[in-house]
PDB file of N, CA and C in Angstrom:
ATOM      1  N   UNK A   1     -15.986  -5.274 -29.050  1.00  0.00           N
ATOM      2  CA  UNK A   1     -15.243  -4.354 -28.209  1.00  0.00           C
ATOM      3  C   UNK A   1     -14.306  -5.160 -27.307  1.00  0.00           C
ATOM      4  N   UNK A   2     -12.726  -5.023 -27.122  1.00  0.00           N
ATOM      5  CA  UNK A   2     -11.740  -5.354 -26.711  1.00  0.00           C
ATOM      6  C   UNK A   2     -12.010  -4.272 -25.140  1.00  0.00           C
ATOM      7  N   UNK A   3     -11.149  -5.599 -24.065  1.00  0.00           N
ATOM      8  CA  UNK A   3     -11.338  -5.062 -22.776  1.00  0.00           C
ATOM      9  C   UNK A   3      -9.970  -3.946 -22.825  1.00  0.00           C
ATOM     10  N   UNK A   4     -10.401  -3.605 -21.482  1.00  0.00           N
ATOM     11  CA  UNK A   4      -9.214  -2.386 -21.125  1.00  0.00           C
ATOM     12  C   UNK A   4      -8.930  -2.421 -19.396  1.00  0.00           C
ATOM     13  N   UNK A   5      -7.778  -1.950 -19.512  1.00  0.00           N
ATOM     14  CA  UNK A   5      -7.505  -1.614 -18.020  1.00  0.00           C
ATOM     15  C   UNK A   5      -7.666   0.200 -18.046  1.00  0.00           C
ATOM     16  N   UNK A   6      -8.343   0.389 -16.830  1.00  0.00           N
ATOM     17  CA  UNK A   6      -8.339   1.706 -15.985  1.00  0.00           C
ATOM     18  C   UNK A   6      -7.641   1.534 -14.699  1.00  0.00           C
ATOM     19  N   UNK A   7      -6.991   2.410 -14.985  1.00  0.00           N
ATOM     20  CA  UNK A   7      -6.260   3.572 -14.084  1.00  0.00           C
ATOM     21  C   UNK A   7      -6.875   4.310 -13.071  1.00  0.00           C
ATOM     22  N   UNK A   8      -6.905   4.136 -11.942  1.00  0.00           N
ATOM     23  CA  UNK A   8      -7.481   5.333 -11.368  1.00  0.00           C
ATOM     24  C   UNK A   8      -6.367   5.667  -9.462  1.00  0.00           C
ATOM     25  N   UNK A   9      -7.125   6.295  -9.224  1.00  0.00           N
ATOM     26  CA  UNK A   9      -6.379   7.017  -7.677  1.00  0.00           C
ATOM     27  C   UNK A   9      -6.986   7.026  -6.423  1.00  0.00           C
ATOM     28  N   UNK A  10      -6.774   6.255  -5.492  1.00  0.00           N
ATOM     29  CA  UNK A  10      -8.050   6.278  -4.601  1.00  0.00           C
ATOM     30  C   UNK A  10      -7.245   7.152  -3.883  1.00  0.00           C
ATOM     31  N   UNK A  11      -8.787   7.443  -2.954  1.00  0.00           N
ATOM     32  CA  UNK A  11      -8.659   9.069  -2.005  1.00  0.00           C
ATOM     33  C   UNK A  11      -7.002   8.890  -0.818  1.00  0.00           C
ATOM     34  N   UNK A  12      -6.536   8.148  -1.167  1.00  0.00           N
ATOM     35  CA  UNK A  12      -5.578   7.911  -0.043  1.00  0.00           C
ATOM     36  C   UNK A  12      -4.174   8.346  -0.739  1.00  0.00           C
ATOM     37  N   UNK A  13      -4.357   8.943  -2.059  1.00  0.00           N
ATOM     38  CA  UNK A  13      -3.988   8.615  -3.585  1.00  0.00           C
ATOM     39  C   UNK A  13      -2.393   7.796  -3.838  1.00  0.00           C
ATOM     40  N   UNK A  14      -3.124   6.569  -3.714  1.00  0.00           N
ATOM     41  CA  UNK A  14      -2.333   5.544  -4.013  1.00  0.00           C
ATOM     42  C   UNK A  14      -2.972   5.209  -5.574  1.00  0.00           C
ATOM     43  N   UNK A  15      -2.732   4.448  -6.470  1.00  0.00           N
ATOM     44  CA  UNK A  15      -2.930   4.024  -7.330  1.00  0.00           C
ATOM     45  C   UNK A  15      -3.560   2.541  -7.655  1.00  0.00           C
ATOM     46  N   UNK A  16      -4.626   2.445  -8.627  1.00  0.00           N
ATOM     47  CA  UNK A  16      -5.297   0.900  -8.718  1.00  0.00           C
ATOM     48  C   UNK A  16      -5.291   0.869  -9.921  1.00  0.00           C
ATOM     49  N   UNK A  17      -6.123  -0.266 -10.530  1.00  0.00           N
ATOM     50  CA  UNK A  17      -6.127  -0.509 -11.987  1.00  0.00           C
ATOM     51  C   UNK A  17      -7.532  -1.493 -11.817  1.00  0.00           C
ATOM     52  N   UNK A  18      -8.151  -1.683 -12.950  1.00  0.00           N
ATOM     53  CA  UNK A  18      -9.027  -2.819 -12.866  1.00  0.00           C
ATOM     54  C   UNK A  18      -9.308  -3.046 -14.293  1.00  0.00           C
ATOM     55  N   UNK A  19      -9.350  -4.659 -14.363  1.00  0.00           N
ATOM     56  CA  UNK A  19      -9.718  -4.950 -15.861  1.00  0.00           C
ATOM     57  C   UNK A  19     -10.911  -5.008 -16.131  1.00  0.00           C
ATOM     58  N   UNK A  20     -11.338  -4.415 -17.234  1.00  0.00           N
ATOM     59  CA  UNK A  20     -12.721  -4.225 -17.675  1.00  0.00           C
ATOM     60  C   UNK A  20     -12.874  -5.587 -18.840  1.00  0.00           C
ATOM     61  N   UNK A  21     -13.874  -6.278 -18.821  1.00  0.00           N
ATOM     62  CA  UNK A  21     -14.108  -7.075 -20.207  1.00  0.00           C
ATOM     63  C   UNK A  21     -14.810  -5.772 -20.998  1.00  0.00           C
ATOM     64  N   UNK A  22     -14.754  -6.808 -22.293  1.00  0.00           N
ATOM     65  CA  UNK A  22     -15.506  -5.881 -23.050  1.00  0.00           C
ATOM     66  C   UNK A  22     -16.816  -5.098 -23.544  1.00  0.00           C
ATOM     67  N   UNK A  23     -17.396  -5.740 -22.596  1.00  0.00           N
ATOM     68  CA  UNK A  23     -18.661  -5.295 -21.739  1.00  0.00           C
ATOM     69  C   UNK A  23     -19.080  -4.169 -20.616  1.00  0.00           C
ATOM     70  N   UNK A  24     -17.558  -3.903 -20.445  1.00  0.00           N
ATOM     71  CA  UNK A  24     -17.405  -2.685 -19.155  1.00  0.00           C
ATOM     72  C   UNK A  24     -17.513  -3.523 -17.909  1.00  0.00           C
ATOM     73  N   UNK A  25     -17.841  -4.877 -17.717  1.00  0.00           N
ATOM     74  CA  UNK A  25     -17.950  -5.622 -15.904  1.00  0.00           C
ATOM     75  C   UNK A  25     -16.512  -5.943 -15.872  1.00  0.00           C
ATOM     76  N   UNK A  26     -16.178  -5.160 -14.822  1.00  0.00           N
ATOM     77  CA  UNK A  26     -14.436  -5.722 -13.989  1.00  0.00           C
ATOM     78  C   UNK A  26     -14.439  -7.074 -13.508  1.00  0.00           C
ATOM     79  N   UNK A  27     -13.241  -7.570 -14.323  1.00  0.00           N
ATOM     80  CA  UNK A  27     -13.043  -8.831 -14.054  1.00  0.00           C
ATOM     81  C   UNK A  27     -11.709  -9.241 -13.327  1.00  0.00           C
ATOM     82  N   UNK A  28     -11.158  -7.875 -13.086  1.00  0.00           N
ATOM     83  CA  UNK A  28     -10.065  -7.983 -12.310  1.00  0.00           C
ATOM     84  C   UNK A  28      -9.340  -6.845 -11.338  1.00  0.00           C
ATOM     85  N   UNK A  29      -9.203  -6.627  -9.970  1.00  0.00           N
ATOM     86  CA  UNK A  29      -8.856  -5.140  -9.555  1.00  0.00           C
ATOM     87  C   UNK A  29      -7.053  -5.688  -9.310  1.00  0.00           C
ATOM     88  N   UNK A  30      -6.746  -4.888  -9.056  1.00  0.00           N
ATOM     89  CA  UNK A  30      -5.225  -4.886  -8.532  1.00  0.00           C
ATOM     90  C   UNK A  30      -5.115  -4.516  -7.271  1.00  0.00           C
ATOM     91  N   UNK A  31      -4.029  -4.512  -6.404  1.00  0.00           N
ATOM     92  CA  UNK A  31      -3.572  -3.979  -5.381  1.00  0.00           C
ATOM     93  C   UNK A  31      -3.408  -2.446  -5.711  1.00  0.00           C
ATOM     94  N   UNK A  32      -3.159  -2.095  -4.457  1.00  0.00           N
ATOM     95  CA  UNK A  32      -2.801  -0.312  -4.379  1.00  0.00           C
ATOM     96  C   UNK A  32      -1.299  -0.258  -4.451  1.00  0.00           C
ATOM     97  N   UNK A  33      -0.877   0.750  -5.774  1.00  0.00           N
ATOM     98  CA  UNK A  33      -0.012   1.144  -5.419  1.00  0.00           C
ATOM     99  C   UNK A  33       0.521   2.818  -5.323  1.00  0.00           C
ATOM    100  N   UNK A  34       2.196   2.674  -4.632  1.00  0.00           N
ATOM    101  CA  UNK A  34       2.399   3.954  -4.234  1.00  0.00           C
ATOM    102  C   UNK A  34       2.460   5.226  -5.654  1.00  0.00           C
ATOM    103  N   UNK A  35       2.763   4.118  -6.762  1.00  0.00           N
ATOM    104  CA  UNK A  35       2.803   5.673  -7.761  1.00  0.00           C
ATOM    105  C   UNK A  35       2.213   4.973  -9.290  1.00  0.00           C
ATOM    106  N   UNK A  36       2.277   5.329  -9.664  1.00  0.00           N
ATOM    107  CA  UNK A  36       1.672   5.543 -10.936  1.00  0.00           C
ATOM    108  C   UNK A  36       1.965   4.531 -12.325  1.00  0.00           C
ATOM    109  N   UNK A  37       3.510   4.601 -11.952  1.00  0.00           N
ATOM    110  CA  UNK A  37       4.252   3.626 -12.835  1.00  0.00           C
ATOM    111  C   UNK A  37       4.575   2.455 -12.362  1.00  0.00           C
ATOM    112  N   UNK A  38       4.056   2.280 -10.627  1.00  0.00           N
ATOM    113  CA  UNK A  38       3.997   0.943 -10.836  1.00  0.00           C
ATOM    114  C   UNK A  38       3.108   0.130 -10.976  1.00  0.00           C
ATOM    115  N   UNK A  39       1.156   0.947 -10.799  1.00  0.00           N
ATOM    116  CA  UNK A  39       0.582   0.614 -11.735  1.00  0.00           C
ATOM    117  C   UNK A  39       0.523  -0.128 -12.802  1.00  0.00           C
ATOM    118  N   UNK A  40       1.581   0.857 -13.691  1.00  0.00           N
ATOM    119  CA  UNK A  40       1.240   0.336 -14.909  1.00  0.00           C
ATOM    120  C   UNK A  40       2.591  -0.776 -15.071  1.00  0.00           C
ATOM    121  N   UNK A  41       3.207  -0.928 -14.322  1.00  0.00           N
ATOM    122  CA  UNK A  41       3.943  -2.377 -13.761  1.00  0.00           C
ATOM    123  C   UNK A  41       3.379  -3.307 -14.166  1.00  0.00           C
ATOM    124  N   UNK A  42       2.117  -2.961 -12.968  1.00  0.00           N
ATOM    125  CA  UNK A  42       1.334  -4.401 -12.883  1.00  0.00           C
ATOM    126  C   UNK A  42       0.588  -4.986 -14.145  1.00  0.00           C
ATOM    127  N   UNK A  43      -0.090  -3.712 -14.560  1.00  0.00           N
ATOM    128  CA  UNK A  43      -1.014  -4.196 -16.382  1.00  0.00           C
ATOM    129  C   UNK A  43       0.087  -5.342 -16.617  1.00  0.00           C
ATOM    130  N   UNK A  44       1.470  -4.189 -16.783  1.00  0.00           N
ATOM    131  CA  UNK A  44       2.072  -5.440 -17.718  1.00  0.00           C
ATOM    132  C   UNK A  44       2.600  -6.875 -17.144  1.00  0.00           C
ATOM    133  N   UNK A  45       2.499  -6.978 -15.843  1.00  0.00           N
ATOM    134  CA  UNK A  45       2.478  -8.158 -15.264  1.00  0.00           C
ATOM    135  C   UNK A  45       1.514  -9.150 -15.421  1.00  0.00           C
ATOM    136  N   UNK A  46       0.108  -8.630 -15.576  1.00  0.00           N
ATOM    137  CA  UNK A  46      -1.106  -9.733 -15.954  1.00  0.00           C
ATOM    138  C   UNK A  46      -1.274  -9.681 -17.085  1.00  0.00           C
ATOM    139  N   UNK A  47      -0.937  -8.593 -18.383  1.00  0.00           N
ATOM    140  CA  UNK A  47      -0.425  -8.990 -19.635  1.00  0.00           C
ATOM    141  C   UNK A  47      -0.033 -10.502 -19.600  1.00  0.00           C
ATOM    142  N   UNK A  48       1.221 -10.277 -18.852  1.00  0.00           N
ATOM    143  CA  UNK A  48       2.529 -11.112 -19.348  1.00  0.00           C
ATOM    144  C   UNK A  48       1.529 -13.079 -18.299  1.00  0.00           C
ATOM    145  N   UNK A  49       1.073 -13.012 -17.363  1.00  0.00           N
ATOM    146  CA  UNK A  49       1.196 -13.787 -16.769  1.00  0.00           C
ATOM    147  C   UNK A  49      -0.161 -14.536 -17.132  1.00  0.00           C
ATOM    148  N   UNK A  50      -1.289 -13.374 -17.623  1.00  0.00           N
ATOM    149  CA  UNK A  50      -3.103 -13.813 -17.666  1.00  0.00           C
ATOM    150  C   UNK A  50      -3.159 -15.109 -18.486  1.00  0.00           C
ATOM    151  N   UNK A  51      -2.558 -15.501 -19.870  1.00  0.00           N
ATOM    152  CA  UNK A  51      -2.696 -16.709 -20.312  1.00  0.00           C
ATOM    153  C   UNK A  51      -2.127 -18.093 -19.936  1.00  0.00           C
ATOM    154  N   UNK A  52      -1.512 -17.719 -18.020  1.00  0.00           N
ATOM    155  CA  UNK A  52      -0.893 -19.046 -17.982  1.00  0.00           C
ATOM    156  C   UNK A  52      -1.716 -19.769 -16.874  1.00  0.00           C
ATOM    157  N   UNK A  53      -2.371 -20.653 -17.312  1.00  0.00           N
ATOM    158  CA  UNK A  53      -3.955 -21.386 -16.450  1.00  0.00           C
ATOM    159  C   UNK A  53      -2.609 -21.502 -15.065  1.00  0.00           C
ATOM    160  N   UNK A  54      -1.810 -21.857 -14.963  1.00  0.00           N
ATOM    161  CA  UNK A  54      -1.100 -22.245 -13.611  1.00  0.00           C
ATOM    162  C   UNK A  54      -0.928 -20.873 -12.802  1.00  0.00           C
ATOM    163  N   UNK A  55      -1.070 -19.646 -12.913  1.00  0.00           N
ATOM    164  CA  UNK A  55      -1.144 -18.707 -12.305  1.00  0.00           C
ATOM    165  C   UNK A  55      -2.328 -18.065 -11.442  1.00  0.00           C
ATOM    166  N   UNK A  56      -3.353 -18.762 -12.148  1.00  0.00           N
ATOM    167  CA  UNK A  56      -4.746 -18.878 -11.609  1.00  0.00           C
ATOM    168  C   UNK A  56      -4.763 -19.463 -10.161  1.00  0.00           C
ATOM    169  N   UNK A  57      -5.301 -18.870  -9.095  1.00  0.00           N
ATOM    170  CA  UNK A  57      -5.644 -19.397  -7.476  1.00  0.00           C
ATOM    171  C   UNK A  57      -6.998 -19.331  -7.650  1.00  0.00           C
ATOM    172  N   UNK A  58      -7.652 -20.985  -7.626  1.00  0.00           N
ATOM    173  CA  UNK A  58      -8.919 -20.162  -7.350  1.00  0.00           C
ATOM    174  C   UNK A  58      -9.478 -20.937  -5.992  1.00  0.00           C
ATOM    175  N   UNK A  59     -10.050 -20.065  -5.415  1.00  0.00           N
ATOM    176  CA  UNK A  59     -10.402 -20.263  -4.148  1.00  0.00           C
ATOM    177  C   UNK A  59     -11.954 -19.486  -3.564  1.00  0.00           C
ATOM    178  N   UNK A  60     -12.182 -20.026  -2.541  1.00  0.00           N
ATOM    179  CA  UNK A  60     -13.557 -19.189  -1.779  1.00  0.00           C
ATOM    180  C   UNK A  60     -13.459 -18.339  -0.918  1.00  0.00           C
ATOM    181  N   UNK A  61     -14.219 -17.675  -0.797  1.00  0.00           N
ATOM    182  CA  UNK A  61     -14.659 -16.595   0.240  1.00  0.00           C
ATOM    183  C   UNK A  61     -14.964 -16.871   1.821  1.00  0.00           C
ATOM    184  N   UNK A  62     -15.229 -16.332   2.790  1.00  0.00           N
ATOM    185  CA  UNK A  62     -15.739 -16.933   3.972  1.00  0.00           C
ATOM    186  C   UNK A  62     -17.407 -17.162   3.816  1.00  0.00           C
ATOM    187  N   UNK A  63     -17.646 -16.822   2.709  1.00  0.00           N
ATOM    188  CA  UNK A  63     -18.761 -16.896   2.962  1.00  0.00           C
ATOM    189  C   UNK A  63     -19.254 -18.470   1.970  1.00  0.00           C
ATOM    190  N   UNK A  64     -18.402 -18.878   1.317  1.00  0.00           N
ATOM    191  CA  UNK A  64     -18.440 -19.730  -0.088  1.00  0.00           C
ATOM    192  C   UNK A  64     -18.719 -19.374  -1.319  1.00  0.00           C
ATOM    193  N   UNK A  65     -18.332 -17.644  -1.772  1.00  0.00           N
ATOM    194  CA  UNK A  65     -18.181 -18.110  -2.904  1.00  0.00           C
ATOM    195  C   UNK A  65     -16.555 -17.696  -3.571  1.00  0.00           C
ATOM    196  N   UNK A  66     -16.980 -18.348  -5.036  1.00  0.00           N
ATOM    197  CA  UNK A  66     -15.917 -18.501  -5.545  1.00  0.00           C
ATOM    198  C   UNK A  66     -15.316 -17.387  -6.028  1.00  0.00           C
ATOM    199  N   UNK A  67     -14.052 -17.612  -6.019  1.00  0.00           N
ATOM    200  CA  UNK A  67     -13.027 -15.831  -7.070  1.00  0.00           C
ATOM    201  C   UNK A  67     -11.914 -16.509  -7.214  1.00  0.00           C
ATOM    202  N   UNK A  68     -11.395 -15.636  -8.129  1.00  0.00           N
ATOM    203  CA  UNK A  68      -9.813 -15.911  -8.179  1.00  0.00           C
ATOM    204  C   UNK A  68      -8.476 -15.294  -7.649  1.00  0.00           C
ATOM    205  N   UNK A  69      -7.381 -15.449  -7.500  1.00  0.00           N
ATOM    206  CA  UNK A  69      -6.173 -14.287  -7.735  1.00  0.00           C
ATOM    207  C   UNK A  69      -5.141 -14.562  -8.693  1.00  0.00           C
ATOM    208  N   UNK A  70      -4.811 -13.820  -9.441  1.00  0.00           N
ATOM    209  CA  UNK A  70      -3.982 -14.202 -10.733  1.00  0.00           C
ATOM    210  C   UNK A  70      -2.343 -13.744  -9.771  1.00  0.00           C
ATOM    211  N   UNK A  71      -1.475 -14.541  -9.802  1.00  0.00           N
ATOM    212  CA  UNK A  71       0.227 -14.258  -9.780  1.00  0.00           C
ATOM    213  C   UNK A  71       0.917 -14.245 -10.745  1.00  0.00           C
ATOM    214  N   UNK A  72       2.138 -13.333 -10.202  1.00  0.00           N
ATOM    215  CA  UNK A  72       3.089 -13.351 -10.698  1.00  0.00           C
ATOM    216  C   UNK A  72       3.745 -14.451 -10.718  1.00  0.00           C
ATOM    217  N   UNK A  73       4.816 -14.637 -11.887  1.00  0.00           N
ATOM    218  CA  UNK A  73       5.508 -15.980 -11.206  1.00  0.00           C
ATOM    219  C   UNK A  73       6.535 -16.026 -10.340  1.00  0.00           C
ATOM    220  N   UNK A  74       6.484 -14.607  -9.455  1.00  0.00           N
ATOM    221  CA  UNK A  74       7.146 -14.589  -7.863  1.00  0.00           C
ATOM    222  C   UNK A  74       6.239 -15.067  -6.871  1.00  0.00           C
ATOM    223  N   UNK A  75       4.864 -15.625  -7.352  1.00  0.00           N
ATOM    224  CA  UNK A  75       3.976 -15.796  -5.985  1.00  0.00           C
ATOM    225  C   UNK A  75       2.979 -14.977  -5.586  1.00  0.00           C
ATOM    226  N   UNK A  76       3.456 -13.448  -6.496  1.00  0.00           N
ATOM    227  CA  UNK A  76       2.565 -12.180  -5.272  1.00  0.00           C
ATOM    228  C   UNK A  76       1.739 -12.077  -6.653  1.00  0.00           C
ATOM    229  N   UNK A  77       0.213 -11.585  -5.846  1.00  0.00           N
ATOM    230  CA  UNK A  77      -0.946 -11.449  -6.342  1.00  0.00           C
ATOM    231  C   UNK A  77      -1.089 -10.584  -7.565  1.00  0.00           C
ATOM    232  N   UNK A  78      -1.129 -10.342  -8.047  1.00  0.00           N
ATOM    233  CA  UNK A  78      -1.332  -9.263  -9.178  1.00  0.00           C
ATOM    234  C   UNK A  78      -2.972  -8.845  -9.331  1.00  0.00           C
ATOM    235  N   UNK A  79      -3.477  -9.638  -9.293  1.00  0.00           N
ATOM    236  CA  UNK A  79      -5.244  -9.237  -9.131  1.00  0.00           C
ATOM    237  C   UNK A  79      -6.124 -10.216  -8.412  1.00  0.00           C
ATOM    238  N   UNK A  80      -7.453  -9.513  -8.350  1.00  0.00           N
ATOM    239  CA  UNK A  80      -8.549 -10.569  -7.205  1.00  0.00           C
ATOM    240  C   UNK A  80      -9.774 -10.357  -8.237  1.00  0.00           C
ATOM    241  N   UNK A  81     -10.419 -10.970  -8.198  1.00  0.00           N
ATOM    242  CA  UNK A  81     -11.862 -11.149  -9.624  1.00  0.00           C
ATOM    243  C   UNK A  81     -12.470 -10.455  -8.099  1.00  0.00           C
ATOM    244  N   UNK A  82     -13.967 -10.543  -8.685  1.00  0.00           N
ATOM    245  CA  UNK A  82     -14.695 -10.032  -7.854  1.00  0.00           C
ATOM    246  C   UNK A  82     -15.586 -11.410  -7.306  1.00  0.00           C
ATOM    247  N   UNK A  83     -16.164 -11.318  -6.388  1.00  0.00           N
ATOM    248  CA  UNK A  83     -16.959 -12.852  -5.801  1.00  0.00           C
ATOM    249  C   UNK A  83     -17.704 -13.506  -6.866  1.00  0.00           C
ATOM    250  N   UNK A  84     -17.972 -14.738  -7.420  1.00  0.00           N
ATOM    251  CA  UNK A  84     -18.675 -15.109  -8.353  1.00  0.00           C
ATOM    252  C   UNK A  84     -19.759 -15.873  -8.074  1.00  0.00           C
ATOM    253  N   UNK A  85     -21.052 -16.408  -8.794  1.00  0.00           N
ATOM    254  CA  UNK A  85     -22.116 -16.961  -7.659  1.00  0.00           C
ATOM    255  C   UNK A  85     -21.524 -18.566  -7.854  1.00  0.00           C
ATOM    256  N   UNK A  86     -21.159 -18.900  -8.542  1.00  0.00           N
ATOM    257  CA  UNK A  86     -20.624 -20.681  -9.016  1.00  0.00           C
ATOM    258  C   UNK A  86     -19.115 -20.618  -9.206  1.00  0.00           C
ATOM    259  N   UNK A  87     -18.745 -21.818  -8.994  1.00  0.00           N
ATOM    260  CA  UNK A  87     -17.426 -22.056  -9.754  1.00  0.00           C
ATOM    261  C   UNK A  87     -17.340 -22.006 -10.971  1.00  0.00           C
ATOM    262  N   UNK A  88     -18.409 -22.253 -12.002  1.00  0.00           N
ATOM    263  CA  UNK A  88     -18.536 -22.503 -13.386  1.00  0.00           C
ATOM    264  C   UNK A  88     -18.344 -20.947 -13.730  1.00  0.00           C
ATOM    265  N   UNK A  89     -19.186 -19.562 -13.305  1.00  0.00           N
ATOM    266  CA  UNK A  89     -19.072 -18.651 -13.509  1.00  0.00           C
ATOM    267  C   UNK A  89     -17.963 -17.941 -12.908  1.00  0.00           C
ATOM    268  N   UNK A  90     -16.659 -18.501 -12.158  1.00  0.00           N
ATOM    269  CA  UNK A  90     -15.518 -18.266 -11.769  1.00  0.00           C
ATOM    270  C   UNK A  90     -14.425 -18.340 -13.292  1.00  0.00           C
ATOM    271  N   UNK A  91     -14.714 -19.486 -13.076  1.00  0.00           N
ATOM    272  CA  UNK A  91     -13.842 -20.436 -14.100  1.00  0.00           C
ATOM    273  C   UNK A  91     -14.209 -19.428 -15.831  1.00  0.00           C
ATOM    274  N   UNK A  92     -15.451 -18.640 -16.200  1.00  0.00           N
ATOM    275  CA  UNK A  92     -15.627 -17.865 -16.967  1.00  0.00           C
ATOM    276  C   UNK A  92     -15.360 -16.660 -16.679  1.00  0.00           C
ATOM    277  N   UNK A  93     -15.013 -16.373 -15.897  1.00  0.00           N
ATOM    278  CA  UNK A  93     -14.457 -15.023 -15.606  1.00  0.00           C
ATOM    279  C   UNK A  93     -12.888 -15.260 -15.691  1.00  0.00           C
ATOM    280  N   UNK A  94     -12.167 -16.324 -15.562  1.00  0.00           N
ATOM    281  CA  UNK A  94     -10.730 -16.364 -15.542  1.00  0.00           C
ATOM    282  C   UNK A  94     -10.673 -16.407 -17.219  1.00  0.00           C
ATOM    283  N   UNK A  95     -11.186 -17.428 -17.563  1.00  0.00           N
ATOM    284  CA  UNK A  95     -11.587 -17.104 -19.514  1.00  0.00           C
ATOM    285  C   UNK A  95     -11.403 -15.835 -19.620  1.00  0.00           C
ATOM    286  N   UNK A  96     -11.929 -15.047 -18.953  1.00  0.00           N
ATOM    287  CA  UNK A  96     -12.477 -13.653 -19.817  1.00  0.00           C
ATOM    288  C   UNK A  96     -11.230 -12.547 -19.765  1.00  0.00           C
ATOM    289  N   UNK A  97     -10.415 -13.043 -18.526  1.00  0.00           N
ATOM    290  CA  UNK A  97      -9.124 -12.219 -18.108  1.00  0.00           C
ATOM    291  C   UNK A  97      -7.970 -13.026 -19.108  1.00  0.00           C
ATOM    292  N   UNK A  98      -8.008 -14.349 -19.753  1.00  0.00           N
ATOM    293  CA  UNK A  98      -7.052 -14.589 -20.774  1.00  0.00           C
ATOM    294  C   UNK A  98      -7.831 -14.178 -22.014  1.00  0.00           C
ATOM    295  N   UNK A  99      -8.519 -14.066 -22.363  1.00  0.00           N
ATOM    296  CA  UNK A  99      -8.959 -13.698 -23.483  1.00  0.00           C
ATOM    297  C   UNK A  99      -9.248 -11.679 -23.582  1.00  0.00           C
ATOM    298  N   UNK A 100      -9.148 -10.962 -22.480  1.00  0.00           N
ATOM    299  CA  UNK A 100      -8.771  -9.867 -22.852  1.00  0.00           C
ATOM    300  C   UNK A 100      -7.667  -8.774 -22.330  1.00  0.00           C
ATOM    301  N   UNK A 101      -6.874  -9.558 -21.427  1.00  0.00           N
ATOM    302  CA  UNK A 101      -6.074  -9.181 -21.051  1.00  0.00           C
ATOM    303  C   UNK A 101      -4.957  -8.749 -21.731  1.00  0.00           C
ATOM    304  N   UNK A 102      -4.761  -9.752 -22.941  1.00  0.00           N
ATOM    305  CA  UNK A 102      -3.094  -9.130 -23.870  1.00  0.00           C
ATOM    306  C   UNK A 102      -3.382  -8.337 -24.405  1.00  0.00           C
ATOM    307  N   UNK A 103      -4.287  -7.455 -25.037  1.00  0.00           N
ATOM    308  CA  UNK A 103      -5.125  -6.952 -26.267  1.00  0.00           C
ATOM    309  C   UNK A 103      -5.468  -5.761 -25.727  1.00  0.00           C
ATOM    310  N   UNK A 104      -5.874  -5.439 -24.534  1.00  0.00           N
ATOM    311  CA  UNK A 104      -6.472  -4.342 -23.543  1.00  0.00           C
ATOM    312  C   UNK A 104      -5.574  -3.189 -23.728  1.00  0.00           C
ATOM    313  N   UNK A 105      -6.252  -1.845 -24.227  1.00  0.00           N
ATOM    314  CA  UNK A 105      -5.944  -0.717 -23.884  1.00  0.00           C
ATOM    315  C   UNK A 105      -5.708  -0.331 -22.458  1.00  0.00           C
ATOM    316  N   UNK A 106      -4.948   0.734 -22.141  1.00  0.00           N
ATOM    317  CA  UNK A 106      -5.091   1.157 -20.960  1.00  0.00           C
ATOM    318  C   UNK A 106      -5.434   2.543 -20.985  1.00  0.00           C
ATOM    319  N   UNK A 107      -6.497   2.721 -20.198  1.00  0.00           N
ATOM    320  CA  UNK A 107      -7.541   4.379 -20.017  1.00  0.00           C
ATOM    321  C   UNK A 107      -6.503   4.993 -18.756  1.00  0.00           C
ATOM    322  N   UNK A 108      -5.802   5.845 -18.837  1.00  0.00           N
ATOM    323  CA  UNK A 108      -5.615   6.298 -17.218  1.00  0.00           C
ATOM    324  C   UNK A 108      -6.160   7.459 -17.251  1.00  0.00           C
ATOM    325  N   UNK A 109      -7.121   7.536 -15.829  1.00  0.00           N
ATOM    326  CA  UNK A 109      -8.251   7.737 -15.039  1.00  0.00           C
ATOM    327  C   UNK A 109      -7.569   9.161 -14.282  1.00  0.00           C
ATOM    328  N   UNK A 110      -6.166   8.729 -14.213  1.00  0.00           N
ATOM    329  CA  UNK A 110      -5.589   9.983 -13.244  1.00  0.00           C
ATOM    330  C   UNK A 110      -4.654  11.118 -13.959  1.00  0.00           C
ATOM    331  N   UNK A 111      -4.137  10.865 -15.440  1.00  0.00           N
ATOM    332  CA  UNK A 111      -3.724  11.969 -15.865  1.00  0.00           C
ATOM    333  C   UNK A 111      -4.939  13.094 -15.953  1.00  0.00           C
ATOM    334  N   UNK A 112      -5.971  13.146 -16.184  1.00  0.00           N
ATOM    335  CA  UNK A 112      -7.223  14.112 -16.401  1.00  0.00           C
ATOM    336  C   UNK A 112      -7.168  14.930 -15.070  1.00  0.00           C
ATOM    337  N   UNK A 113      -6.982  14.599 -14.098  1.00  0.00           N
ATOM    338  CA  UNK A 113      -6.651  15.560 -12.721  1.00  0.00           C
ATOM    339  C   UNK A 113      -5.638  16.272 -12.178  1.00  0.00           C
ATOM    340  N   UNK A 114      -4.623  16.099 -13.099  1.00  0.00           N
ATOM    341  CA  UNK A 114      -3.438  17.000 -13.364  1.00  0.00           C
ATOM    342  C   UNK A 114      -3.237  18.016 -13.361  1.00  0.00           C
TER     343      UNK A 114
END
């Protein structure tokens, strides 16, 4: 099973996305945005950007642990992993966002409330 991005609307209804591996665990959320299509902007921004290891930030938490943020190659964030317990299991979670990121369907979450 190939990962996917979802679509969805938070209560503020701005728009998010998050990458699912193919396992269903999110390995990547996005920023909020104001509509819908730029959303799906962004998919195609970490499409386009997920296989380039130099886009990868990886960094810690205040608390120490590890995550990532994937960029654009303007600089601005395109996604945040979720906290990881090691660097080793960081560093496999950025794997998991080049390896299902080009390939990923996209589910949107918010046409069904239409």
């Amino acid at each position: 099973m190939s990962g996917k991005f979802v679509i969805d609307k938070a209560r503020n209804g701005q728009f998010y996305f998050n990458l699912r591996a193919g396992n269903g665990e999110p390995i990547l959320k996005s920023e909020m945005y104001v509509t819908r299509a730029s959303a799906e902007h962004g998919i195609a921004s970490v499409k386009t950007n997920a296989l380039l290891d130099e886009r990868y930030e990886r960094k810690t938490d205040k608390s120490g642990a590890p995550y990532f943020n994937l960029k654009a190659g303007n600089h601005e964030i395109i996604g945040v992993s979720e906290s990881y317990s090691s660097t080793s299991a960081r560093d496999a979670g950025i794997e998991s966002v080049k390896k299902n990121a080009a390939d990923a369907v996209t589910q949107d979450n918010t046409k069904v409330h239409e």
